[in-house]
N, C-alpha and C. Protein backbone atom coordinates (compact mmCIF):
# COMPACT_ATOMS: atom_id res chain seq x y z
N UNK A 1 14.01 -5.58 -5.87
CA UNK A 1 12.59 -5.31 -5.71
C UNK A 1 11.79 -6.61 -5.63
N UNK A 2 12.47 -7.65 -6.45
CA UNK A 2 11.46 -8.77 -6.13
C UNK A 2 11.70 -9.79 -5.40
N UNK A 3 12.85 -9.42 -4.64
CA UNK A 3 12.80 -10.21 -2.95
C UNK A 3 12.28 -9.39 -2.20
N UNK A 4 11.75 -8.05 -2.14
CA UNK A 4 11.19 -7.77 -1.22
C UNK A 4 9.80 -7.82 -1.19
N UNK A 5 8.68 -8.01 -2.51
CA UNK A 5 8.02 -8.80 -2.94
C UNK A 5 7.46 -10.17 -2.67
N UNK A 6 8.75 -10.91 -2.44
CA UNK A 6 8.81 -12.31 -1.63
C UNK A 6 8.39 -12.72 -0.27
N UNK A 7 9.51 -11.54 -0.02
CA UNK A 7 9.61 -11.60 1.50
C UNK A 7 8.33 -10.92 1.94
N UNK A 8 7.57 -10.15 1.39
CA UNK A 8 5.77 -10.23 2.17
C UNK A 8 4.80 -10.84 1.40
N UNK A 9 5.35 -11.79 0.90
CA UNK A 9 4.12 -12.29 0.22
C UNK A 9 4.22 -14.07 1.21
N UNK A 10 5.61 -14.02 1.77
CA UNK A 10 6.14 -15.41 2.39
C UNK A 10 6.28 -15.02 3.61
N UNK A 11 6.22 -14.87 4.65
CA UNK A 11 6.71 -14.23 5.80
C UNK A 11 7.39 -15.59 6.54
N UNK A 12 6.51 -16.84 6.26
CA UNK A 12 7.01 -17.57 6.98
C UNK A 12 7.69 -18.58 6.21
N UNK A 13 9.02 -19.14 7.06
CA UNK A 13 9.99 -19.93 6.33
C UNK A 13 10.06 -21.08 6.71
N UNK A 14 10.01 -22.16 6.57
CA UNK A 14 10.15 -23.86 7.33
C UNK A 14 11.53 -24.18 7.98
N UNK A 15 11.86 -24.48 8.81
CA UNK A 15 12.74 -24.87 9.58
C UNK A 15 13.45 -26.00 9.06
N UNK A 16 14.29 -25.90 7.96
CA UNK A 16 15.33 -27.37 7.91
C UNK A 16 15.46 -28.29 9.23
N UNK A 17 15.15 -29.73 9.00
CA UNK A 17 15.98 -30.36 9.83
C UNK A 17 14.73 -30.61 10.98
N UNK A 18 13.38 -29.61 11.06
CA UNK A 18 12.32 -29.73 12.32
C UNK A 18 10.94 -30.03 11.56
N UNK A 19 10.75 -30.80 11.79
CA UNK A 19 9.30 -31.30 11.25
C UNK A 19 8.13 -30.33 12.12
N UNK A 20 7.21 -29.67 11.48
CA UNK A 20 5.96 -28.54 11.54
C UNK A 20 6.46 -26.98 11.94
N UNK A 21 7.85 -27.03 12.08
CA UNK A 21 8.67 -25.95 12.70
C UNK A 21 8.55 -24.73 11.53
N UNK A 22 8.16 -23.65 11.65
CA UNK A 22 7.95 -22.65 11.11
C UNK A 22 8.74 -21.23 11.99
N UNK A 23 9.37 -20.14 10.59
CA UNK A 23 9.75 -19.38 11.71
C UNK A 23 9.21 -18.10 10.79
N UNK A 24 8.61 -16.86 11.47
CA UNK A 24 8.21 -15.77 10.67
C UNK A 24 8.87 -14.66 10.54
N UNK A 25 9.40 -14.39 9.80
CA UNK A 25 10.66 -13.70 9.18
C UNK A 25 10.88 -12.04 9.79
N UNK A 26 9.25 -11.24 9.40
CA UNK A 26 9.70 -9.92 10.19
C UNK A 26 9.92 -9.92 12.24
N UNK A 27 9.04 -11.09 12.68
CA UNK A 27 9.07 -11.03 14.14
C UNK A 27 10.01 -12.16 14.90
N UNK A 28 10.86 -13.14 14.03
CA UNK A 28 11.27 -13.99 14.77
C UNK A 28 10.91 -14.71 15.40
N UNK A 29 9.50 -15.21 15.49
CA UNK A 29 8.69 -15.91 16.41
C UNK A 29 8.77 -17.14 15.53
N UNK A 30 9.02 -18.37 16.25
CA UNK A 30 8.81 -19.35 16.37
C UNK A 30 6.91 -20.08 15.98
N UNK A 31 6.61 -20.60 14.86
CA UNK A 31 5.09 -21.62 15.01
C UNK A 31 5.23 -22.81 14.82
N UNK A 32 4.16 -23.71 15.13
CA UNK A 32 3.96 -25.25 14.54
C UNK A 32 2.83 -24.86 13.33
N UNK A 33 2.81 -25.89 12.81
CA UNK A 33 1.92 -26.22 11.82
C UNK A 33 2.07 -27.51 11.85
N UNK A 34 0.62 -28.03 11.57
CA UNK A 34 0.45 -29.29 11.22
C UNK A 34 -0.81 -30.01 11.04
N UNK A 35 -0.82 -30.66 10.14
CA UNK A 35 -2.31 -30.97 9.48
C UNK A 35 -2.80 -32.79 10.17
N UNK A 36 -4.04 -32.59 10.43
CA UNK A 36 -4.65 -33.78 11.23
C UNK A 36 -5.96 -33.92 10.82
N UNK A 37 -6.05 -35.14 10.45
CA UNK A 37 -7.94 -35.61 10.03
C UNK A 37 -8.11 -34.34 9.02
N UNK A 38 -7.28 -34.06 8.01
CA UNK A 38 -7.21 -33.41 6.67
C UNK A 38 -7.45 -31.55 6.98
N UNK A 39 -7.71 -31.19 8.81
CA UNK A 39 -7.80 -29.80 9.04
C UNK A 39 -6.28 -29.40 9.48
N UNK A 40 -5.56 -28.26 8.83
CA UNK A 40 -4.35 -27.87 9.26
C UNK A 40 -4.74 -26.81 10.76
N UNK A 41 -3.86 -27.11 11.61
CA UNK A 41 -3.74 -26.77 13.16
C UNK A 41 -2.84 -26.00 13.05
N UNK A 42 -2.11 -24.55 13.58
CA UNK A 42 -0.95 -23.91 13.55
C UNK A 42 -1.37 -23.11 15.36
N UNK A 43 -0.20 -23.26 15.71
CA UNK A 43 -0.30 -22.49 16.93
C UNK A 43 1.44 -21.64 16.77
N UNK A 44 1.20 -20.18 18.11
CA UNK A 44 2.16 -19.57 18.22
C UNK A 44 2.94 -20.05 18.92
N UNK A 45 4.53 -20.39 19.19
CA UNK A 45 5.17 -21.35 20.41
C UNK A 45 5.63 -20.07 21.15
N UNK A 46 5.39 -18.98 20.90
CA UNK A 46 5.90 -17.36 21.68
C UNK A 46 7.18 -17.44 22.03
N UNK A 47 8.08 -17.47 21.43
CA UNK A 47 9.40 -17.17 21.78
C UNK A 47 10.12 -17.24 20.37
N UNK A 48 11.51 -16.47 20.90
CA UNK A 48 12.28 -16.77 19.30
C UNK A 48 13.73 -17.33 19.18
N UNK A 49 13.68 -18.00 20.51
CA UNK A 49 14.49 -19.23 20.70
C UNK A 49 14.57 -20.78 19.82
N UNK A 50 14.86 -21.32 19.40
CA UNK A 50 14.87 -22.16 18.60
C UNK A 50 14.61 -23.41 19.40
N UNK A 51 15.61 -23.57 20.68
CA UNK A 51 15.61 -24.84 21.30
C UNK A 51 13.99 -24.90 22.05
N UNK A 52 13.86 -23.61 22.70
CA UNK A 52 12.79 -23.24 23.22
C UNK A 52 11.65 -24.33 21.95
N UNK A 53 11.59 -23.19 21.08
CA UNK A 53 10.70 -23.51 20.56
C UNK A 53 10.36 -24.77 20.06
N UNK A 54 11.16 -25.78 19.89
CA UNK A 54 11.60 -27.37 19.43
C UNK A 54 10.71 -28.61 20.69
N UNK A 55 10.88 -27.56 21.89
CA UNK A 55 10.33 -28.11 22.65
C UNK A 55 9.07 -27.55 22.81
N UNK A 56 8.76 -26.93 22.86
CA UNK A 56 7.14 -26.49 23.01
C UNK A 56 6.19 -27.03 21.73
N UNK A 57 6.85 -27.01 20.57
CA UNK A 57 6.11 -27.83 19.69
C UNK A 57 6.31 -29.27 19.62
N UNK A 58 7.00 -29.83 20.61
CA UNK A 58 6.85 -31.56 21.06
C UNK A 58 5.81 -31.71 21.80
N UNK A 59 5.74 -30.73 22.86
CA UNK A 59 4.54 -30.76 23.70
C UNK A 59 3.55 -30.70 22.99
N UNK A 60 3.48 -29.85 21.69
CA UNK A 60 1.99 -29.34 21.10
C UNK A 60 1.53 -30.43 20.64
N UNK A 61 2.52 -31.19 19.80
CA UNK A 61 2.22 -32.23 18.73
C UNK A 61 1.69 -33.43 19.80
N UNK A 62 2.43 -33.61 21.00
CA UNK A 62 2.11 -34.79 21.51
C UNK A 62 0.48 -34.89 22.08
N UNK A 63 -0.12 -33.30 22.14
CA UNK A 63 -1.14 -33.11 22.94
C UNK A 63 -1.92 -33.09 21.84
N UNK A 64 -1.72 -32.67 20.64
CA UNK A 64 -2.92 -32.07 19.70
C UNK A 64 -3.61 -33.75 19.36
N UNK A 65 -3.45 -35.24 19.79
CA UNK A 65 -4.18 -35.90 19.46
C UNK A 65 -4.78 -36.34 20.38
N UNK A 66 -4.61 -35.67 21.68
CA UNK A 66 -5.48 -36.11 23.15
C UNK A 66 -6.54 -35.16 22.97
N UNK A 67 -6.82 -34.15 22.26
CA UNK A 67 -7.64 -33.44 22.23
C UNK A 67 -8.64 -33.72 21.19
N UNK A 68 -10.37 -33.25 21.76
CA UNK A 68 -10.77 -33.18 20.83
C UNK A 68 -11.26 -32.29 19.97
N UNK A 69 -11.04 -32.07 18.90
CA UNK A 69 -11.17 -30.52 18.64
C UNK A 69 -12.51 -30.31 18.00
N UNK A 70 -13.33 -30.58 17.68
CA UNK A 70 -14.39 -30.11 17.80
C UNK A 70 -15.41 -29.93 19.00
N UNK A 71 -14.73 -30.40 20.19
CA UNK A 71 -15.27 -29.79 21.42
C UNK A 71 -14.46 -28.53 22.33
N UNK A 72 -13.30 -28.71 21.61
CA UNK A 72 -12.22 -27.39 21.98
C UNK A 72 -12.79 -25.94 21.89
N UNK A 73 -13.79 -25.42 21.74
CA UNK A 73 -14.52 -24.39 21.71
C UNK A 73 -15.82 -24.22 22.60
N UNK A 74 -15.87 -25.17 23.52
CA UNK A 74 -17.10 -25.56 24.46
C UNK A 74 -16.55 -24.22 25.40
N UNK A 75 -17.69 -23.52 26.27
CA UNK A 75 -17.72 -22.53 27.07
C UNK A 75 -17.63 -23.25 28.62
N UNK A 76 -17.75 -22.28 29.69
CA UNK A 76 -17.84 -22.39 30.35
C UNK A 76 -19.07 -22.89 30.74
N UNK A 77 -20.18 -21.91 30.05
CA UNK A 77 -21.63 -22.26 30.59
C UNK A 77 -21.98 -23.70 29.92
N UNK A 78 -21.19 -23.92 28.88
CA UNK A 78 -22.35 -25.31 28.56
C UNK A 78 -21.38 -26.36 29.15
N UNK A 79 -20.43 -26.54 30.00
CA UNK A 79 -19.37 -27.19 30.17
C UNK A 79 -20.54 -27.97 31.52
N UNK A 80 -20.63 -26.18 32.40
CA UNK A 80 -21.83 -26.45 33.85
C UNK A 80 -22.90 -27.31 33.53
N UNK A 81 -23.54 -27.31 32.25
CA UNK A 81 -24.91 -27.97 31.67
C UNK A 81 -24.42 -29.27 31.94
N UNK A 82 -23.38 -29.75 30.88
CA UNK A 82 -22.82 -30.75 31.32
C UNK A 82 -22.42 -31.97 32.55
N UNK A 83 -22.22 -30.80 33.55
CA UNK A 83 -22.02 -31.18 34.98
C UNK A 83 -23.41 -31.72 35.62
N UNK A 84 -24.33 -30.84 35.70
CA UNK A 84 -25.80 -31.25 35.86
C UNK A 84 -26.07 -32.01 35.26
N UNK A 85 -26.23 -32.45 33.78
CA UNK A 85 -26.70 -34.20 33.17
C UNK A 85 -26.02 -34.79 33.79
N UNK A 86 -24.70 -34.94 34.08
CA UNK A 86 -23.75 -35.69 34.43
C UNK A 86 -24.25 -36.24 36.03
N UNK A 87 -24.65 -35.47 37.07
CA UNK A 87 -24.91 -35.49 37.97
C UNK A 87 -26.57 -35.49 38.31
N UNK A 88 -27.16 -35.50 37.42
CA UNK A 88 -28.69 -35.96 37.49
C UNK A 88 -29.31 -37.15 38.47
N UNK A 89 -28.56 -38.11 38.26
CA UNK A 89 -28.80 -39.13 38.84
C UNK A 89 -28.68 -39.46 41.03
N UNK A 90 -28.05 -38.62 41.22
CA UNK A 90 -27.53 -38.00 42.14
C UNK A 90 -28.96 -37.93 43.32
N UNK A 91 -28.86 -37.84 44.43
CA UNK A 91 -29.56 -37.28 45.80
C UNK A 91 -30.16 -36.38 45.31
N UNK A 92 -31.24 -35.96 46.15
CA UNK A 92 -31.91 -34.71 45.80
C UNK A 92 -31.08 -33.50 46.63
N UNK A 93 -30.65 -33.74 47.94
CA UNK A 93 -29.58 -33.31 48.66
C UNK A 93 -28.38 -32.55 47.76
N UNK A 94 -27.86 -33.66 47.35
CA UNK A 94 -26.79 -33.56 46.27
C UNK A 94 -27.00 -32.52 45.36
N UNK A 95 -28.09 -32.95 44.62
CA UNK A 95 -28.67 -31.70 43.57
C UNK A 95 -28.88 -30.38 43.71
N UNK A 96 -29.69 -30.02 45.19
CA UNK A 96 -29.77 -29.35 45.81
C UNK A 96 -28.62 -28.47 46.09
N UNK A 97 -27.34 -28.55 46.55
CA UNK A 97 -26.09 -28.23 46.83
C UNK A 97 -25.59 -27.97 45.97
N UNK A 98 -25.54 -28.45 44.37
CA UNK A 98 -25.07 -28.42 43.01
C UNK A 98 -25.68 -26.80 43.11
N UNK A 99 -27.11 -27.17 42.90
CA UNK A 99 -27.72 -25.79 42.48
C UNK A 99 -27.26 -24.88 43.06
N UNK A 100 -27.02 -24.49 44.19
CA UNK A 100 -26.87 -23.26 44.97
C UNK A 100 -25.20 -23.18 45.03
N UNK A 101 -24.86 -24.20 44.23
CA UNK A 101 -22.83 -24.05 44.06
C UNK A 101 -22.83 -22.92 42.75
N UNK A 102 -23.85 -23.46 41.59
CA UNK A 102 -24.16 -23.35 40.28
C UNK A 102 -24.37 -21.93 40.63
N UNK A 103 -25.64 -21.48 40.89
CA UNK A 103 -25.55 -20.74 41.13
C UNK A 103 -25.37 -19.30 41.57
N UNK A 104 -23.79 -19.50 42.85
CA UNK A 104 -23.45 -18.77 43.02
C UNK A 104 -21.92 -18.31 41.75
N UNK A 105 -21.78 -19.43 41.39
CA UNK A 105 -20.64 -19.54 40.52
C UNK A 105 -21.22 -18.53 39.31
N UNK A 106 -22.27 -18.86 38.78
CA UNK A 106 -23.28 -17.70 37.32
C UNK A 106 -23.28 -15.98 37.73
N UNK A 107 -23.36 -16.31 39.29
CA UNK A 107 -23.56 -14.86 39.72
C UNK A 107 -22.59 -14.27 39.70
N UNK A 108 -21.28 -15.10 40.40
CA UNK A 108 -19.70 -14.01 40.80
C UNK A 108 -18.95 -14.53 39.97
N UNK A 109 -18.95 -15.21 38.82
CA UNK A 109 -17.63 -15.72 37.95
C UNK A 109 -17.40 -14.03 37.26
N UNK A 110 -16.12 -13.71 37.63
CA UNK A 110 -15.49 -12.45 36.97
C UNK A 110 -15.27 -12.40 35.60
N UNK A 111 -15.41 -13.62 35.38
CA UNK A 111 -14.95 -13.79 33.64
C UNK A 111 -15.65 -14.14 32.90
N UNK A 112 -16.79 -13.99 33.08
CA UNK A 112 -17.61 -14.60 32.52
C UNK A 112 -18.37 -15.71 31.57
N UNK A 113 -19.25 -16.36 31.45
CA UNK A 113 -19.71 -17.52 31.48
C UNK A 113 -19.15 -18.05 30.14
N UNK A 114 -18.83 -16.98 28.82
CA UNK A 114 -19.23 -17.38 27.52
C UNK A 114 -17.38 -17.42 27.56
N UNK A 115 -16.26 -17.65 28.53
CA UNK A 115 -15.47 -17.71 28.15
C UNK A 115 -15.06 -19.54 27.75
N UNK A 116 -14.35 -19.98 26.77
CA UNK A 116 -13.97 -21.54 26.33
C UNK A 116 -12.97 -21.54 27.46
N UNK A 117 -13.55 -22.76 28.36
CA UNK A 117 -12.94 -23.42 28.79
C UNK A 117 -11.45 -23.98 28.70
N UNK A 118 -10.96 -23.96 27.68
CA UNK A 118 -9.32 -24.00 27.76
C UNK A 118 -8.51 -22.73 27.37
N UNK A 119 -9.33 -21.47 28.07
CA UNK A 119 -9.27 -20.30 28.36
C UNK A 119 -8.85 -20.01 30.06
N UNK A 120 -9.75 -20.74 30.97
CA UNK A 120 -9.64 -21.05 31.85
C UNK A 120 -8.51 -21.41 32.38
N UNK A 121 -8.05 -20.16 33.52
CA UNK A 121 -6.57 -20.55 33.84
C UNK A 121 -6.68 -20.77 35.39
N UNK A 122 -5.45 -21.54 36.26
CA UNK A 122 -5.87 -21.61 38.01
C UNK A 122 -5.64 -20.41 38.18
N UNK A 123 -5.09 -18.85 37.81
CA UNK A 123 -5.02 -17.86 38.42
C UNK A 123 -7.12 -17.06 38.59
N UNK A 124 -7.66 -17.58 37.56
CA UNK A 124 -9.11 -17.46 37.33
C UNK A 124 -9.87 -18.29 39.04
N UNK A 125 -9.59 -19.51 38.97
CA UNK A 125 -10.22 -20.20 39.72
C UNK A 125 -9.51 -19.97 41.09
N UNK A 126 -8.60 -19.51 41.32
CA UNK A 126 -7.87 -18.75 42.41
C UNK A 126 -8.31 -17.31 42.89
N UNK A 127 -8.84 -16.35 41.82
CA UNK A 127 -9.76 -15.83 42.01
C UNK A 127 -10.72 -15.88 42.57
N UNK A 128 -11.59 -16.48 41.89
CA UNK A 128 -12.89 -16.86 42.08
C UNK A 128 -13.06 -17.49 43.82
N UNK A 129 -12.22 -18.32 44.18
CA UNK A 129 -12.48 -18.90 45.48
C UNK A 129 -11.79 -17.92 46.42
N UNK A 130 -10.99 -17.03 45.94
CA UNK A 130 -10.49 -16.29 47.22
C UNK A 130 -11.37 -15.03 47.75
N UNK A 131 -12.40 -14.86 46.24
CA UNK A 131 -13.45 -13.83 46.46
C UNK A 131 -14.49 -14.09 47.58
N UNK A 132 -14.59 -15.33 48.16
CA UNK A 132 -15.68 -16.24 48.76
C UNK A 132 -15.14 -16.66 50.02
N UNK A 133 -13.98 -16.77 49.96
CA UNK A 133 -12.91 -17.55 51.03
C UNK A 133 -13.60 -16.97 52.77
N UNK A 134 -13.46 -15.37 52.66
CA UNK A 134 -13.83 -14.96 54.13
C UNK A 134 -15.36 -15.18 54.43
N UNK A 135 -16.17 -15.07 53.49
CA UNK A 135 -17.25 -15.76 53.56
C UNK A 135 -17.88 -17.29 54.40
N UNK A 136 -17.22 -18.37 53.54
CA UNK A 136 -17.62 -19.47 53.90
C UNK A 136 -16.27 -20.09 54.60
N UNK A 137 -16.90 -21.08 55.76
CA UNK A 137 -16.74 -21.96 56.50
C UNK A 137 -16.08 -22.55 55.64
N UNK A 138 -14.93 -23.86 56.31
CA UNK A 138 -14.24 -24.35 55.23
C UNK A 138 -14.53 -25.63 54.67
N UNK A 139 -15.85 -26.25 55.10
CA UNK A 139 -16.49 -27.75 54.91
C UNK A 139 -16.95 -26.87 53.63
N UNK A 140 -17.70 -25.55 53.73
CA UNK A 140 -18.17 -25.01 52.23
C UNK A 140 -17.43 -25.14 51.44
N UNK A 141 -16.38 -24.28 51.75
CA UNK A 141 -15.14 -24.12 51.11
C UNK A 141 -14.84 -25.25 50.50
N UNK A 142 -14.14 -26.26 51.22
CA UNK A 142 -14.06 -27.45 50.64
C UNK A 142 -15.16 -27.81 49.31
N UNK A 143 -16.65 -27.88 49.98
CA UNK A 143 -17.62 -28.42 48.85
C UNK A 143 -17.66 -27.34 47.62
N UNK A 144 -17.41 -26.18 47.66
CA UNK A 144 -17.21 -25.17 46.37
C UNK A 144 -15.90 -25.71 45.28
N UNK A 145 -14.48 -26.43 46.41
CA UNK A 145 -13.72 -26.45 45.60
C UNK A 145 -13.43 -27.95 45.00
N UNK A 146 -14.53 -28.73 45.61
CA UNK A 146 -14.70 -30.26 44.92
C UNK A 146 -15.79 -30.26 43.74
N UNK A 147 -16.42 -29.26 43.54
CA UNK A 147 -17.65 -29.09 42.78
C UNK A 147 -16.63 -28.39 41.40
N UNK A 148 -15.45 -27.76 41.61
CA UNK A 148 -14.89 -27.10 40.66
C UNK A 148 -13.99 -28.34 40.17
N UNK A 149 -13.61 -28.96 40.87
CA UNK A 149 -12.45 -30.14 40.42
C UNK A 149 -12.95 -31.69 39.58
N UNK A 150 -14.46 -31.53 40.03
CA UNK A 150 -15.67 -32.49 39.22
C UNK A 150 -15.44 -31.52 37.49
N UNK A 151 -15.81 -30.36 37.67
CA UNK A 151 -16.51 -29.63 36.09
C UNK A 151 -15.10 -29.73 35.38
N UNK A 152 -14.04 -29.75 36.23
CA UNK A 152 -13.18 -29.44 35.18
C UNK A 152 -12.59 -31.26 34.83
N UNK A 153 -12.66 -31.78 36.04
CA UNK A 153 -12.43 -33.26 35.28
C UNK A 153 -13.51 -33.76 34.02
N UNK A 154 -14.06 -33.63 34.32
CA UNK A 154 -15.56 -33.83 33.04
C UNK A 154 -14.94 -33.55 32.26
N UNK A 155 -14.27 -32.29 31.99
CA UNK A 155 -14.04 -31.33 30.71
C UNK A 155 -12.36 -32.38 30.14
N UNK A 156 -11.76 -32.77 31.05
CA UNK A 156 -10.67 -33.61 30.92
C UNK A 156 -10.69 -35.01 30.19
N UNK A 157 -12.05 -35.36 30.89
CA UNK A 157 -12.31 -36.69 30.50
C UNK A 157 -13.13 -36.57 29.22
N UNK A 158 -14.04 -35.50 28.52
CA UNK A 158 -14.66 -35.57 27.37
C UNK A 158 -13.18 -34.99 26.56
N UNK A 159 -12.24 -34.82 26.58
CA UNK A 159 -11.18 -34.26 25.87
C UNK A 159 -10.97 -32.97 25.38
N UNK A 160 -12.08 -32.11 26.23
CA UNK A 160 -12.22 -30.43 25.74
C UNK A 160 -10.90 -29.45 26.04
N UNK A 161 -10.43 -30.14 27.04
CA UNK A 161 -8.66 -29.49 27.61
C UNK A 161 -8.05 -30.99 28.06
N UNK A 162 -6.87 -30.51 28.19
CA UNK A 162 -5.75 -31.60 28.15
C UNK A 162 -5.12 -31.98 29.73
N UNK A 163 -5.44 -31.10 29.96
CA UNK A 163 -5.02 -30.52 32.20
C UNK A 163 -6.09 -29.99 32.59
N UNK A 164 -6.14 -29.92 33.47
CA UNK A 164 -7.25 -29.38 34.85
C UNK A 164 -6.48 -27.78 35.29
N UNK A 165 -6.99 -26.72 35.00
CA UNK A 165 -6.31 -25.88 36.03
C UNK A 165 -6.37 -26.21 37.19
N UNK A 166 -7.28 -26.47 37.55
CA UNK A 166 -7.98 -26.48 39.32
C UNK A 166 -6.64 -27.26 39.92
N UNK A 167 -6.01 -28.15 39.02
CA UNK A 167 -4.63 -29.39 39.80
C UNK A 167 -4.13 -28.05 39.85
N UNK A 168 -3.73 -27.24 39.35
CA UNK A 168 -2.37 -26.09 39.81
C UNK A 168 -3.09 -25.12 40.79
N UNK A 169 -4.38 -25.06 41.51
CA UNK A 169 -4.64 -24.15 42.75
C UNK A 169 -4.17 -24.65 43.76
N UNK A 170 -3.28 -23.68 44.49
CA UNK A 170 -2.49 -24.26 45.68
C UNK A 170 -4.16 -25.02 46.93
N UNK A 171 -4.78 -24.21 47.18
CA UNK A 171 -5.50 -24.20 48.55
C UNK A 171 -6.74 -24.85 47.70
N UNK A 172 -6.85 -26.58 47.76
CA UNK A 172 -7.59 -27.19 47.11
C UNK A 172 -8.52 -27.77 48.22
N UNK A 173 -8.11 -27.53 49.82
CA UNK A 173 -8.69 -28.49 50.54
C UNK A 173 -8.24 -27.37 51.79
N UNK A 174 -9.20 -27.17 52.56
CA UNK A 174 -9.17 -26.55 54.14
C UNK A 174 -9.44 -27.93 55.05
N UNK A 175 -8.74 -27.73 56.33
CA UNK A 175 -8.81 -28.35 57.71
C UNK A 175 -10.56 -28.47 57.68
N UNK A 176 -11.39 -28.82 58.04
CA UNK A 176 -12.79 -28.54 58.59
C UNK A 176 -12.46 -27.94 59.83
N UNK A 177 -12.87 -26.76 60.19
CA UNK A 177 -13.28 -26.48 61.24
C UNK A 177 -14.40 -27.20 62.70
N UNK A 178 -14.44 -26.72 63.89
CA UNK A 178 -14.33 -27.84 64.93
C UNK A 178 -16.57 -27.23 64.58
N UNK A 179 -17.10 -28.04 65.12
CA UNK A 179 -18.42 -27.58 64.90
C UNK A 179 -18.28 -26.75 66.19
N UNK A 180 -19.97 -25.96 66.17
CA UNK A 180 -19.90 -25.12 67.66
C UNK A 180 -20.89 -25.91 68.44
N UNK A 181 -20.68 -26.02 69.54
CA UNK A 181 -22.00 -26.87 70.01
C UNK A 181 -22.72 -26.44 71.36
C-alpha cells in the first residue's frame, strides 16, 4: 500500500546517467527539466523512446539560452507593433504599403492575432498566403511574403523564437510577372 502511495505522489523518476532527463512513470513519456537564472524550465520531449528523447533534450538545453524568456510570451499582435516602430523611419511609400500589408494580415489571419508567436508554425503562414495567392499578382505576392520574413526576423533577432517559420515555407518568392503594356 505504501508504494502505491509513492508511486502517485512521485510520478516522475530521474534518469540515471542523463542530466535534466526525467521519465513519468504512468505514461512513459520522456521530460527535461532544468533550472536557469534561479526559474526551473521543464518541457515535454513527446515520445517514450529514450535515445529519441536524449536527443531532443540536447536540442532543448542548447536552445533554452538563445532564448529570451521573458519575451517568449509576446503575441502576434504586439510582435506587428513592433514591426511598425521598427520601420518608422522608413518612406512614406514604404509605410504606406506596410499599412495596407498590416492590415490585410489583422483582417484574414485565421488564427488569430492574440496567438504567441512561437506558436506560429510555416503550415499557418502557408495558409495564410495561399488564401491570397489567386488574388494577387506575384510582385504583391512577393511584397506580402518579404513583409512576413521582416516580422518574423525581428522576432528572431529580439530572441522571442529561436527559427523563423517563414525559412520552412516552400513558395517564398514568385517569378514577377511580365507588366501589360
Amino acid at each position: 500500500m505504501e508504494r502505491q502511495e509513492q508511486a502517485v505522489k512521485k510520478p516522475y523518476h530521474k534518469i540515471p546517467n542523463a542530466q535534466y532527463l526525467y521519465r513519468h512513470s504512468p505514461s512513459g513519456r520522456y521530460y527535461g527539466a532544468k533550472k536557469l537564472c534561479g526559474k526551473r524550465y521543464e518541457v515535454s520531449l513527446r515520445t517514450t523512446d529514450r535515445k529519441v528523447a536524449e536527443r531532443r533534450l540536447r536540442d532543448w538545453v542548447d536552445n533554452l539560452d538563445r532564448l529570451d524568456h521573458e519575451k517568449e510570451r509576446t503575441t502576434l499582435s504586439e510582435l506587428l507593433e513592433t514591426f511598425v516602430s521598427v520601420n518608422s523611419g522608413k518612406s512614406e511609400s514604404t509605410k504606406t504599403g506596410h499599412r495596407c500589408f498590416l492590415k490585410k494580415l489583422r483582417g484574414t489571419w485565421p488564427f488569430g492575432m492574440n496567438i504567441e508567436v512561437r506558436h506560429v508554425k510555416p503550415s499557418h503562414l502557408k495558409v495564410w498566403l495561399a488564401s491570397h495567392e489567386s488574388r494577387l499578382k506575384n510582385t504583391t505576392y512577393n511584397y506580402y511574403a518579404g513583409c512576413l520574413k521582416q516580422i518574423f526576423e525581428i522576432a528572431v533577432d529580439d530572441r522571442i523564437i529561436i527559427e523563423s517559420p517563414f525559412a520552412r515555407v516552400k513558395t517564398q518568392w514568385k517569378k514577377p510577372q511580365p507588366p501589360k503594356r
